[in-house]
PDB file of N, CA and C in Angstrom:
ATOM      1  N   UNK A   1      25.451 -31.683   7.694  1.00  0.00           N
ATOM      2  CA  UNK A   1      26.587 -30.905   8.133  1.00  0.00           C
ATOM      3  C   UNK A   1      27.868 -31.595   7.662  1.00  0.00           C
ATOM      4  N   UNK A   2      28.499 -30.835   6.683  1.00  0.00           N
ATOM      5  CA  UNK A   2      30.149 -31.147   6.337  1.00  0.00           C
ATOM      6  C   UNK A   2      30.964 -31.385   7.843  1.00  0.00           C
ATOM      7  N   UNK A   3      32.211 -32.635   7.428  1.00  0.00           N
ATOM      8  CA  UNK A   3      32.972 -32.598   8.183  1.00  0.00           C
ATOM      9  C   UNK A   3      34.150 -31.346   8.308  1.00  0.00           C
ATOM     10  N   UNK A   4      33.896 -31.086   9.234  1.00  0.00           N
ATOM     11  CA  UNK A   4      35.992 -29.641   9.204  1.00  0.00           C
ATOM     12  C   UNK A   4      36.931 -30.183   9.143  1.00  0.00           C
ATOM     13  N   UNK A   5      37.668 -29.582   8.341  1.00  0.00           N
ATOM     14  CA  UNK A   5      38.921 -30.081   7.789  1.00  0.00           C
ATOM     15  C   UNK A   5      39.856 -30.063   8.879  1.00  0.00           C
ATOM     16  N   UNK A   6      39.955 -29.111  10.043  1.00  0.00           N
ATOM     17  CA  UNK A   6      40.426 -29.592  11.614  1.00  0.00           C
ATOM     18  C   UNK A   6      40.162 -30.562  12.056  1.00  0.00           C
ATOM     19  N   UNK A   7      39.031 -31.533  11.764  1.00  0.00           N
ATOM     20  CA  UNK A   7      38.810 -32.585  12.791  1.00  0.00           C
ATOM     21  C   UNK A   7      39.645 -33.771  12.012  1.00  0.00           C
ATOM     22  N   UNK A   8      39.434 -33.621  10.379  1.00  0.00           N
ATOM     23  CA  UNK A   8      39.973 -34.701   9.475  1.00  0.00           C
ATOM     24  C   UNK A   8      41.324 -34.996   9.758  1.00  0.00           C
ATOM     25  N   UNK A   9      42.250 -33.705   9.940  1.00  0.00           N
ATOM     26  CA  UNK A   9      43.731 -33.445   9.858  1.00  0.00           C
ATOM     27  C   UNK A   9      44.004 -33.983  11.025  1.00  0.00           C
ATOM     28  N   UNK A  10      43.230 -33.578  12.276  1.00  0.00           N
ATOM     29  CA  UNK A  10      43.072 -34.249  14.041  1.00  0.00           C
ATOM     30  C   UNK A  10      43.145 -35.990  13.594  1.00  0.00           C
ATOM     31  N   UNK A  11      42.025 -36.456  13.630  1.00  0.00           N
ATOM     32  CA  UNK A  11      42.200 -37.787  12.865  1.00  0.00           C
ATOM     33  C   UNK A  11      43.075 -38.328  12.598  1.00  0.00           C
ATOM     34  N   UNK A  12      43.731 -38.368  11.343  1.00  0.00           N
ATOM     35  CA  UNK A  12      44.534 -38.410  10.223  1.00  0.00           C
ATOM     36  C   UNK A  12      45.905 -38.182  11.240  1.00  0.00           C
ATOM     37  N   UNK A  13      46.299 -37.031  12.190  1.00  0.00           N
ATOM     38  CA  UNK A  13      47.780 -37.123  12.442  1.00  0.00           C
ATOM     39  C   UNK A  13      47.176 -38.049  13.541  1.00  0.00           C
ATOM     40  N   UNK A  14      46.704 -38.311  14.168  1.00  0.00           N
ATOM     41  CA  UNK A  14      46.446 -39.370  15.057  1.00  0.00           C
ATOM     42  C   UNK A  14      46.765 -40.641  14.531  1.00  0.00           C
ATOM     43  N   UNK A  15      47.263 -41.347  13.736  1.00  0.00           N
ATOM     44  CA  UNK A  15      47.298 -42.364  13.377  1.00  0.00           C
ATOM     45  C   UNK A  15      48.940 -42.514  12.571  1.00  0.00           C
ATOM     46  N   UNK A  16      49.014 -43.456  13.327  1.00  0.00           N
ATOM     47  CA  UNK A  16      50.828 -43.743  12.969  1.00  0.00           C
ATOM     48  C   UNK A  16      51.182 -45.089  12.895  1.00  0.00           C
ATOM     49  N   UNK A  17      51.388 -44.631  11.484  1.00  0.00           N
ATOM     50  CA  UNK A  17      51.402 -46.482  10.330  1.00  0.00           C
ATOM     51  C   UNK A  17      52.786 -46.254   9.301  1.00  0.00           C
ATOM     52  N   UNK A  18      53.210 -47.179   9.236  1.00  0.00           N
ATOM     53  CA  UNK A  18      53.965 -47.813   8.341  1.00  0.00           C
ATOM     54  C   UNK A  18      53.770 -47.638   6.531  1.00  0.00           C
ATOM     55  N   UNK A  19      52.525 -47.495   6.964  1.00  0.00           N
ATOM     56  CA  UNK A  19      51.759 -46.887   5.340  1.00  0.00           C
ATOM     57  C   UNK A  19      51.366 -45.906   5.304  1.00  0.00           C
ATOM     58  N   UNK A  20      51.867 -44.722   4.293  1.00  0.00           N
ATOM     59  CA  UNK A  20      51.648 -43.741   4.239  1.00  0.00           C
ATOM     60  C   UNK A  20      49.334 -43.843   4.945  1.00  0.00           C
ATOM     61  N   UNK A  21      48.856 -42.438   5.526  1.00  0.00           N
ATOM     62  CA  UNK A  21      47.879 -42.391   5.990  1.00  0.00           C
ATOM     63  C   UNK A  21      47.115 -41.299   5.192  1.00  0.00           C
ATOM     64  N   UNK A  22      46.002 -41.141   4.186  1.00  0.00           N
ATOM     65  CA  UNK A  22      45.830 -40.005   3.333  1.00  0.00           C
ATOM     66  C   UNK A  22      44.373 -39.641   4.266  1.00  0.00           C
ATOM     67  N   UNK A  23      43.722 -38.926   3.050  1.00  0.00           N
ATOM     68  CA  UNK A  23      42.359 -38.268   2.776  1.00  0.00           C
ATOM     69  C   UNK A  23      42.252 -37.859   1.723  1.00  0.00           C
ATOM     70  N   UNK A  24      40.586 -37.701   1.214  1.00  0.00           N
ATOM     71  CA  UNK A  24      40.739 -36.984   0.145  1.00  0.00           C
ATOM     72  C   UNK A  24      39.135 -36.924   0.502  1.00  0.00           C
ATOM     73  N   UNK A  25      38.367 -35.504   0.030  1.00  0.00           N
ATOM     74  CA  UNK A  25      37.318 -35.162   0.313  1.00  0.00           C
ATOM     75  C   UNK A  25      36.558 -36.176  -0.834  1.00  0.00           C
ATOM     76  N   UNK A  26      35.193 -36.318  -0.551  1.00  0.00           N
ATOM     77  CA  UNK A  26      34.095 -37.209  -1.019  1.00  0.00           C
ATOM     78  C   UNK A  26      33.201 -36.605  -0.902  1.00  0.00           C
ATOM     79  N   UNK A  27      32.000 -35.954  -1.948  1.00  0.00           N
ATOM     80  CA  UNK A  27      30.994 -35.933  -1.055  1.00  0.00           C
ATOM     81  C   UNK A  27      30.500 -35.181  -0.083  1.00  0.00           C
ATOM     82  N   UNK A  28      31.197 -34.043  -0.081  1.00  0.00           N
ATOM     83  CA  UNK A  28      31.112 -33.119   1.041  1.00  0.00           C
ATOM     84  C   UNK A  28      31.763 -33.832   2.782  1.00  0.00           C
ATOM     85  N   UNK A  29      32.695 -34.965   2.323  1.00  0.00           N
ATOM     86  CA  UNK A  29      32.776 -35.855   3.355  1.00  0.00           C
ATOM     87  C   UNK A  29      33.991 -35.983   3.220  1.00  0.00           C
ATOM     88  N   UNK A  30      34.826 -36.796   3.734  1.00  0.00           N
ATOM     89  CA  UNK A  30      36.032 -37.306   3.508  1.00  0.00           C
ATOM     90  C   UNK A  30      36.265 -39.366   3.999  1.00  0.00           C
ATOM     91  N   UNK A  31      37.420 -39.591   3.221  1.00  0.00           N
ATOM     92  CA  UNK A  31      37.768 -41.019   2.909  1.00  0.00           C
ATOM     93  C   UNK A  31      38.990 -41.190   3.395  1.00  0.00           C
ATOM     94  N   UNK A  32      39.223 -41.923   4.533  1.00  0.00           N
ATOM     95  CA  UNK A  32      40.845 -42.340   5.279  1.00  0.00           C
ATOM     96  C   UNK A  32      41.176 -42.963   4.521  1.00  0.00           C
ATOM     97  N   UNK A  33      42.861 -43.200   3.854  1.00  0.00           N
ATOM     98  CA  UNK A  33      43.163 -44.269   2.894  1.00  0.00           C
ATOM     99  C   UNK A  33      44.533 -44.607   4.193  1.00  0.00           C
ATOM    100  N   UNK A  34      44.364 -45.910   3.938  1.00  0.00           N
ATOM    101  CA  UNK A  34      45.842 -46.796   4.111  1.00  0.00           C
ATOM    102  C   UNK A  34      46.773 -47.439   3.309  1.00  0.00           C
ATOM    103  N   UNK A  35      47.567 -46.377   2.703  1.00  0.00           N
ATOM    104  CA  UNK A  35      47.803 -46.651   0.997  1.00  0.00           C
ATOM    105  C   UNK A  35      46.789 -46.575   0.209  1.00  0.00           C
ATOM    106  N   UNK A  36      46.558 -47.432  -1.052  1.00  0.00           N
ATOM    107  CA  UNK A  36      44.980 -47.145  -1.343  1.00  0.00           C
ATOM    108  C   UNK A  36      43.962 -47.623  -1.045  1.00  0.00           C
ATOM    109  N   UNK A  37      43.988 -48.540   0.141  1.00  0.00           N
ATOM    110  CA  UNK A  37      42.977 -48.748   0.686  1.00  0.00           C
ATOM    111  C   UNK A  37      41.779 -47.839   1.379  1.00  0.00           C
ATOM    112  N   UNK A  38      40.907 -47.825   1.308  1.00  0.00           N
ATOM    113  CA  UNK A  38      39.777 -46.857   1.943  1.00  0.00           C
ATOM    114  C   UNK A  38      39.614 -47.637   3.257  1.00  0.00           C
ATOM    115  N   UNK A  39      40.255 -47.384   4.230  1.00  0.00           N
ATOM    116  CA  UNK A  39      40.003 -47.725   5.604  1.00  0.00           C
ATOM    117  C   UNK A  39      38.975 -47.272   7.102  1.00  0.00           C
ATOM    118  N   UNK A  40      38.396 -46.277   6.529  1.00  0.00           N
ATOM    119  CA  UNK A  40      37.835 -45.185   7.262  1.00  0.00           C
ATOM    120  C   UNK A  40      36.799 -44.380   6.500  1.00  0.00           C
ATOM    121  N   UNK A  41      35.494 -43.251   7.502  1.00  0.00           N
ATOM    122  CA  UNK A  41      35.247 -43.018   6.360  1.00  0.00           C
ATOM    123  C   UNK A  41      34.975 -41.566   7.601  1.00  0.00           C
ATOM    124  N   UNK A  42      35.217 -40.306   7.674  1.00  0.00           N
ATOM    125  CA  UNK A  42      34.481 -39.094   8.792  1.00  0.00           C
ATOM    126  C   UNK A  42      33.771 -38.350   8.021  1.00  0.00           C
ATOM    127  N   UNK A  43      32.778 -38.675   8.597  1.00  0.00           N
ATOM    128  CA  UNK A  43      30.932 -37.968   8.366  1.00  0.00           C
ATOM    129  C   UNK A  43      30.607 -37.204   9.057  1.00  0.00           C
ATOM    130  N   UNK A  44      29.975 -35.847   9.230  1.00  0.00           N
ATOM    131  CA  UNK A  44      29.720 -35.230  10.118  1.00  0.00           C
ATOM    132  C   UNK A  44      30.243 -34.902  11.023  1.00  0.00           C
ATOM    133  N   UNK A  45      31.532 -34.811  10.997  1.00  0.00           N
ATOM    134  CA  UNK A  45      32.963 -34.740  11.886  1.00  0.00           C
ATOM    135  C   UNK A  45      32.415 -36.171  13.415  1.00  0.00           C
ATOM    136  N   UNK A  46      32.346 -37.393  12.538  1.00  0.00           N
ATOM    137  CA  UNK A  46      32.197 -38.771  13.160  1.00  0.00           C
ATOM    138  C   UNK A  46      33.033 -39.522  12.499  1.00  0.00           C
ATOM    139  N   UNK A  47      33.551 -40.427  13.340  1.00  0.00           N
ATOM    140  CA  UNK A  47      34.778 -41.106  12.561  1.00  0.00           C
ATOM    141  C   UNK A  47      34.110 -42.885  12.193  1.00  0.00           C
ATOM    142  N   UNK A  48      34.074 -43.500  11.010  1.00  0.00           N
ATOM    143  CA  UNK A  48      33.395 -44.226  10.775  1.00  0.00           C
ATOM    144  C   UNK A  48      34.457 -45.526  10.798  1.00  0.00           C
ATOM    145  N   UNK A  49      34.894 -46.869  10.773  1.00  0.00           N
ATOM    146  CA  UNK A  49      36.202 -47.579  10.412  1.00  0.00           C
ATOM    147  C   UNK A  49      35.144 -48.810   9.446  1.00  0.00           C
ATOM    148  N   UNK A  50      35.815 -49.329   8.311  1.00  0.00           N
ATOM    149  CA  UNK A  50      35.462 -50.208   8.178  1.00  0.00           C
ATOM    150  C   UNK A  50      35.379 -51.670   8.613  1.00  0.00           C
ATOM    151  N   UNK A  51      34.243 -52.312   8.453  1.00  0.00           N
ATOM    152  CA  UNK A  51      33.866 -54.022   9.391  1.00  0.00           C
ATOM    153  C   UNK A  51      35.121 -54.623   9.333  1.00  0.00           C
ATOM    154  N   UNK A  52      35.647 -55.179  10.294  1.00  0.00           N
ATOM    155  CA  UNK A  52      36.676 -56.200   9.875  1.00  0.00           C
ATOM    156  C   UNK A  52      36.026 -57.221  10.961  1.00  0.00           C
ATOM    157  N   UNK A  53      36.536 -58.645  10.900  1.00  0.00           N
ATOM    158  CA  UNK A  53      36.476 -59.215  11.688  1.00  0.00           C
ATOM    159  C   UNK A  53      37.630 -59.155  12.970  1.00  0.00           C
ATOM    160  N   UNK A  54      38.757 -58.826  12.651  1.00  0.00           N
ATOM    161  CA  UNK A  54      40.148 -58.625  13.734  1.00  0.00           C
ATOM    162  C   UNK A  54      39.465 -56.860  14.278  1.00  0.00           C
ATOM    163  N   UNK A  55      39.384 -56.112  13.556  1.00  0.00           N
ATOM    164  CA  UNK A  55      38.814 -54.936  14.218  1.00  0.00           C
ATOM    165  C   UNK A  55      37.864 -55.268  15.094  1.00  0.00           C
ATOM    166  N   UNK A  56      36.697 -55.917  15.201  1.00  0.00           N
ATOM    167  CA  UNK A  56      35.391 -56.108  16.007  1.00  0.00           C
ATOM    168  C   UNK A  56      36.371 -56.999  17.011  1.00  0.00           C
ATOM    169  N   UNK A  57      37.121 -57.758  16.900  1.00  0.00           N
ATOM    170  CA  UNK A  57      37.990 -58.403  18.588  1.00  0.00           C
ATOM    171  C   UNK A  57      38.502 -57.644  19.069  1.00  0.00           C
ATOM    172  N   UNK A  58      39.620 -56.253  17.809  1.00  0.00           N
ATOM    173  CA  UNK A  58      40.234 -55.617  18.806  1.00  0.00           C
ATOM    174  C   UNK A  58      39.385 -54.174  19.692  1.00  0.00           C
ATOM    175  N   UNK A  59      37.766 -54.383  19.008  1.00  0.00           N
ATOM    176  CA  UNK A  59      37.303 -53.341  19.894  1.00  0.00           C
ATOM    177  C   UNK A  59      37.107 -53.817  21.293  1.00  0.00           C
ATOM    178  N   UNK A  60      36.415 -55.096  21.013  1.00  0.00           N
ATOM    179  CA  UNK A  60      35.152 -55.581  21.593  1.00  0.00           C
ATOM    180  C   UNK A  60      33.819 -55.486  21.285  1.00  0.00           C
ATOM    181  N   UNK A  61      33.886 -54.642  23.048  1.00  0.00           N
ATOM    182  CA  UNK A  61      31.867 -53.727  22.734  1.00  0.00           C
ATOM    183  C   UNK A  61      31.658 -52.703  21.155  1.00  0.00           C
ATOM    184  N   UNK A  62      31.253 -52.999  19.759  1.00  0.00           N
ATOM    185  CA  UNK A  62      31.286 -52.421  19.218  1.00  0.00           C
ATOM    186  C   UNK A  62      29.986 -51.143  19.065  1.00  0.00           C
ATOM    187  N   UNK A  63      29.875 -50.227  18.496  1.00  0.00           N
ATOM    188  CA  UNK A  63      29.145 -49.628  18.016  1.00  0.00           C
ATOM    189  C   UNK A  63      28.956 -49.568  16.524  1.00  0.00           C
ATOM    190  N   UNK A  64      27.757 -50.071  15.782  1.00  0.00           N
ATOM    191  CA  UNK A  64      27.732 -50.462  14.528  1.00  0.00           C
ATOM    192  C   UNK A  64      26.938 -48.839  13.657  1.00  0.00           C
ATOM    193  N   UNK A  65      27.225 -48.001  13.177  1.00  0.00           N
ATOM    194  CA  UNK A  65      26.011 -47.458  12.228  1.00  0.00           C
ATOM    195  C   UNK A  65      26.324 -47.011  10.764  1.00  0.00           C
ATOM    196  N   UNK A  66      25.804 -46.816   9.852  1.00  0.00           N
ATOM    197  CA  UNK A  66      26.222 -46.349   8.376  1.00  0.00           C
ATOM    198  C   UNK A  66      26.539 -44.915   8.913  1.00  0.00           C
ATOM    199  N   UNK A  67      27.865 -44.613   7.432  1.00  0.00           N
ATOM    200  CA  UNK A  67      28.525 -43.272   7.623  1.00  0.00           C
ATOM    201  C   UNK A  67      27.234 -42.747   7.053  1.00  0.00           C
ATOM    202  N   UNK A  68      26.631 -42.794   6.194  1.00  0.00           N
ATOM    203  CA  UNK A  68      25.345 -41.855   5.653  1.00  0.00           C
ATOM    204  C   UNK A  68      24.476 -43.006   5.208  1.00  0.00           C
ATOM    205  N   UNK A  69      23.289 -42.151   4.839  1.00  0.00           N
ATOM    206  CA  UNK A  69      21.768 -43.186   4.784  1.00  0.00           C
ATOM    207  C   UNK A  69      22.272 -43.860   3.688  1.00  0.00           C
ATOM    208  N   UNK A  70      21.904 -45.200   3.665  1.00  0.00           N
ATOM    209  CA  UNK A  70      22.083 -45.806   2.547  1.00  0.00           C
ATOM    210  C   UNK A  70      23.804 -46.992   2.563  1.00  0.00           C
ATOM    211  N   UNK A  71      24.339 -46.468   3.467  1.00  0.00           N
ATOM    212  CA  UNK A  71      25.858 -47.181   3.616  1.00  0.00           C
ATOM    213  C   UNK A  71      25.529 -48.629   4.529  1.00  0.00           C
ATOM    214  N   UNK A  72      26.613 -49.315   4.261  1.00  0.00           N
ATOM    215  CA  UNK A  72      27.006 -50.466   4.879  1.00  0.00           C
ATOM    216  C   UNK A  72      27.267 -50.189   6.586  1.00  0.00           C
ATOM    217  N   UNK A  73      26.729 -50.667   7.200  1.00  0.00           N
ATOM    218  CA  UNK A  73      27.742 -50.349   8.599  1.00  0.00           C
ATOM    219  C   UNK A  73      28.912 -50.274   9.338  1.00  0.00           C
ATOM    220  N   UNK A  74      29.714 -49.549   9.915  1.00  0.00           N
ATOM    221  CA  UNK A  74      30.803 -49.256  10.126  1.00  0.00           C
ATOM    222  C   UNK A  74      30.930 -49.568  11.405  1.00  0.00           C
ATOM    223  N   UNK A  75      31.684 -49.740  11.961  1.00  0.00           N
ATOM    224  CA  UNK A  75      31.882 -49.555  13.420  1.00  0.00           C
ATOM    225  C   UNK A  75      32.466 -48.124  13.826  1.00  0.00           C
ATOM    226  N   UNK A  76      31.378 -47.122  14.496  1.00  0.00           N
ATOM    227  CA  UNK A  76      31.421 -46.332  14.964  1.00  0.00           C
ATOM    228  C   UNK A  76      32.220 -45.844  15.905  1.00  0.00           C
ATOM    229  N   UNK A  77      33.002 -45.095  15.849  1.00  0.00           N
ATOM    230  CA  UNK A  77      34.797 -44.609  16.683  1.00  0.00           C
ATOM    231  C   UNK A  77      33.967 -43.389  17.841  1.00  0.00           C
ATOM    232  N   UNK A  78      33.918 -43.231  18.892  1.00  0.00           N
ATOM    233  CA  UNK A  78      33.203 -41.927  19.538  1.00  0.00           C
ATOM    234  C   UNK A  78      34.208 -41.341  20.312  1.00  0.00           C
ATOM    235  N   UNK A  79      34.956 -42.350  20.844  1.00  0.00           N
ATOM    236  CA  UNK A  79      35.746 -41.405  22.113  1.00  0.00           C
ATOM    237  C   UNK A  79      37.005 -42.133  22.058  1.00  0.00           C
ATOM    238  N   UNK A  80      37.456 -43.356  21.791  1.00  0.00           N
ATOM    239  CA  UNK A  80      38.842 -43.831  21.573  1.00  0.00           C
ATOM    240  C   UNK A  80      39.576 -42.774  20.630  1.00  0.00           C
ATOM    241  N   UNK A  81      39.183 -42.282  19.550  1.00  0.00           N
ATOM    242  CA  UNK A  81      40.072 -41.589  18.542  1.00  0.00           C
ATOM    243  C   UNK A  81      40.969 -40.791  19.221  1.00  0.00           C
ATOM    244  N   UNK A  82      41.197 -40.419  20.321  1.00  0.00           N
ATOM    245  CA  UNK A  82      42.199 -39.180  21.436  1.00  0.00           C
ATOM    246  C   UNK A  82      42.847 -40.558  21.726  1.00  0.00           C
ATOM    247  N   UNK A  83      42.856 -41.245  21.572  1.00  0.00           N
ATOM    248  CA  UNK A  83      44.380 -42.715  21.972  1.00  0.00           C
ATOM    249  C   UNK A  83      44.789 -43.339  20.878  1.00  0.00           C
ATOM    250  N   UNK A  84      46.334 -42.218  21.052  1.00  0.00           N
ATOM    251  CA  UNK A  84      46.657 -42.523  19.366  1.00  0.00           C
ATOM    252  C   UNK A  84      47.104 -43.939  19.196  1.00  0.00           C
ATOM    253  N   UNK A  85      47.437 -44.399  19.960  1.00  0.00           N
ATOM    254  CA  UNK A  85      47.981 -45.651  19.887  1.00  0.00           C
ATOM    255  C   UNK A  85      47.072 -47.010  19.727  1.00  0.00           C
ATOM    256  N   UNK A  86      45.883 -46.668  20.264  1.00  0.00           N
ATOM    257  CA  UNK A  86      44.741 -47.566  19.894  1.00  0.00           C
ATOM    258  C   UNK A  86      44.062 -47.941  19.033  1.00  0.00           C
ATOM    259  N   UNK A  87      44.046 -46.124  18.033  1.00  0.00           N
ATOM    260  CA  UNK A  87      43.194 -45.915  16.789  1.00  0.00           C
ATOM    261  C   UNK A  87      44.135 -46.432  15.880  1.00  0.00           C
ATOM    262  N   UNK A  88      45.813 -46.129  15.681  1.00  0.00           N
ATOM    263  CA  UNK A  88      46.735 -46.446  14.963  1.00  0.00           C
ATOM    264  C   UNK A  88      46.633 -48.067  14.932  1.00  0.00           C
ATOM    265  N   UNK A  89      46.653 -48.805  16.093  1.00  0.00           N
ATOM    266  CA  UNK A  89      46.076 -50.300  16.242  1.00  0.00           C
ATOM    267  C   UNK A  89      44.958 -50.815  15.441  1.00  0.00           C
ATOM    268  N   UNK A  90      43.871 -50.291  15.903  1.00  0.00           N
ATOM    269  CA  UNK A  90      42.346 -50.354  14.778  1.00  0.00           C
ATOM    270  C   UNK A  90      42.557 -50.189  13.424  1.00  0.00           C
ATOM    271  N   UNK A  91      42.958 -49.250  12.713  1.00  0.00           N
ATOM    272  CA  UNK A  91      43.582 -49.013  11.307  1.00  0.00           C
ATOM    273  C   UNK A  91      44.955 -49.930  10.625  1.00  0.00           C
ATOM    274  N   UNK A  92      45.285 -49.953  11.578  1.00  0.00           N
ATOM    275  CA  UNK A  92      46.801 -51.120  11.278  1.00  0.00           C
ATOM    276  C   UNK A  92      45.888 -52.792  10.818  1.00  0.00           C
ATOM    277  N   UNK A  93      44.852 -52.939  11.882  1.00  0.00           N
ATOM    278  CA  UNK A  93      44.602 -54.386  11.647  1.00  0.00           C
ATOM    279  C   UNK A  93      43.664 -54.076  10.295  1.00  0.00           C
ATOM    280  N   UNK A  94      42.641 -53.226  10.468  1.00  0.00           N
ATOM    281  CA  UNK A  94      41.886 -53.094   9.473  1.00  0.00           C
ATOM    282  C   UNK A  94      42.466 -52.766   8.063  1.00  0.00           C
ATOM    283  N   UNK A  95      43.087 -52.059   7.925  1.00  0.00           N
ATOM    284  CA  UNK A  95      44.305 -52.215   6.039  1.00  0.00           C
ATOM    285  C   UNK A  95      44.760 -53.749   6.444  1.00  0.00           C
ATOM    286  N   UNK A  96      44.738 -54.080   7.028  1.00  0.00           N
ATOM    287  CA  UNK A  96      45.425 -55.873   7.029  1.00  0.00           C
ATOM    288  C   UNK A  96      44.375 -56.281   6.509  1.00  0.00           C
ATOM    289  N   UNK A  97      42.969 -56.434   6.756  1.00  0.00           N
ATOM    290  CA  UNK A  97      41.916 -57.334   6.553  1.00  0.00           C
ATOM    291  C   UNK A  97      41.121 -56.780   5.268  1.00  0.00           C
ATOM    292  N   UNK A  98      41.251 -55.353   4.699  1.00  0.00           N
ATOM    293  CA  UNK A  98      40.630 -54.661   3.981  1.00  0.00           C
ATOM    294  C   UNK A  98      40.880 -55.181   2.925  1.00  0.00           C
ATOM    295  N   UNK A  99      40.773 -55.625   1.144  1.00  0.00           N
ATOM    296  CA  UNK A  99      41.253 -56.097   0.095  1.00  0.00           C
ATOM    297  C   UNK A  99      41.908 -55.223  -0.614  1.00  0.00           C
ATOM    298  N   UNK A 100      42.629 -55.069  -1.666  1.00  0.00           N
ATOM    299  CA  UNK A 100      43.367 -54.242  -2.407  1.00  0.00           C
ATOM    300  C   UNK A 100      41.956 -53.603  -3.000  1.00  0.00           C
ATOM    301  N   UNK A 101      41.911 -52.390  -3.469  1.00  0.00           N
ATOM    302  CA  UNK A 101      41.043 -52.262  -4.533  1.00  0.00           C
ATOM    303  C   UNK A 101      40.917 -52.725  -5.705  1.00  0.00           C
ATOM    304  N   UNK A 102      40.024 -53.317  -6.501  1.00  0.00           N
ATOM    305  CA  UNK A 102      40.196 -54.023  -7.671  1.00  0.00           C
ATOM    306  C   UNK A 102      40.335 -53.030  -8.710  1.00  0.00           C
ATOM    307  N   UNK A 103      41.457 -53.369 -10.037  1.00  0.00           N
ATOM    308  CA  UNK A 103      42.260 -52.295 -11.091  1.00  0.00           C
ATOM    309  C   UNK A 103      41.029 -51.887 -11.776  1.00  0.00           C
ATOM    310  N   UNK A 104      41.107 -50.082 -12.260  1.00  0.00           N
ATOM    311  CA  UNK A 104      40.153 -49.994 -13.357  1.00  0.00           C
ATOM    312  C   UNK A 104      40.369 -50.341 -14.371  1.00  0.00           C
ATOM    313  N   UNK A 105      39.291 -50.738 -15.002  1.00  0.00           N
ATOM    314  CA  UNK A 105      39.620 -51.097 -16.713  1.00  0.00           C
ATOM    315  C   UNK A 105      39.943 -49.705 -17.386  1.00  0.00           C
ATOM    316  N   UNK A 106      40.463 -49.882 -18.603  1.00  0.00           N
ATOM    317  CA  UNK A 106      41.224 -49.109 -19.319  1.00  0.00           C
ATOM    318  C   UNK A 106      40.103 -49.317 -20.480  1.00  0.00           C
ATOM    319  N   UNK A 107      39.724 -47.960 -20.701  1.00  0.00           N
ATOM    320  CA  UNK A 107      38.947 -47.667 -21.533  1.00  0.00           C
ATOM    321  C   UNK A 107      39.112 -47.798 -23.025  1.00  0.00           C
ATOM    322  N   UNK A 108      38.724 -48.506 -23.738  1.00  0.00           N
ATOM    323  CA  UNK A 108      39.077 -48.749 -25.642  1.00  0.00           C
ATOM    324  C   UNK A 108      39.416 -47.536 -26.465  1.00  0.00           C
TER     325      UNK A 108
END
């Protein structure tokens, strides 16, 4: 089951950063960016965040599972995402801890 583009946009204005906050569909899925960082990932209209170590303190009790078979584990978002101020927190530390993406090469 595709995520709805209502829940993405829900999401997405939920979160209030200093860095512009995108999306862009994947996959029949979609990809949170924090600038160009990929910070996020909503699957199945489930909101996925990537591992950080400052994210897992500022949850606590985490919930760990891959956005789809085959992925890395995420820490699983279920019911905080309605506190904008919390999720905006979670995403703020996580683009802190996330790496730049590394440049593509330029083709010969």
């Amino acid at each position: 089951m595709a995520s709805e583009l209502s829940f993405v946009e829900f999401i997405v204005d939920q979160i209030d950063s200093v860095t512009p906050i995108t999306f862009r569909k994947m996959f029949g899925e979609y990809a949170v960016y924090s600038g160009n960082k990929v910070v996020a990932l909503i699957c199945d209209n489930r909101l996925f965040v990537k591992q950080t170590g400052g994210g897992r303190a500022f949850i606590g009790k985490v919930t760990e599972a891959p956005a789809y078979q085959g992925a890395k584990p995420s820490f699983l978002i279920e019911d905080k995402f309605e506190d904008r101020e919390w999720l905006s927190e979670l995403i703020r530390i996580t683009a802190d801890e996330v790496p730049e993406p590394k440049p593509k090469k330029k083709k010969k």
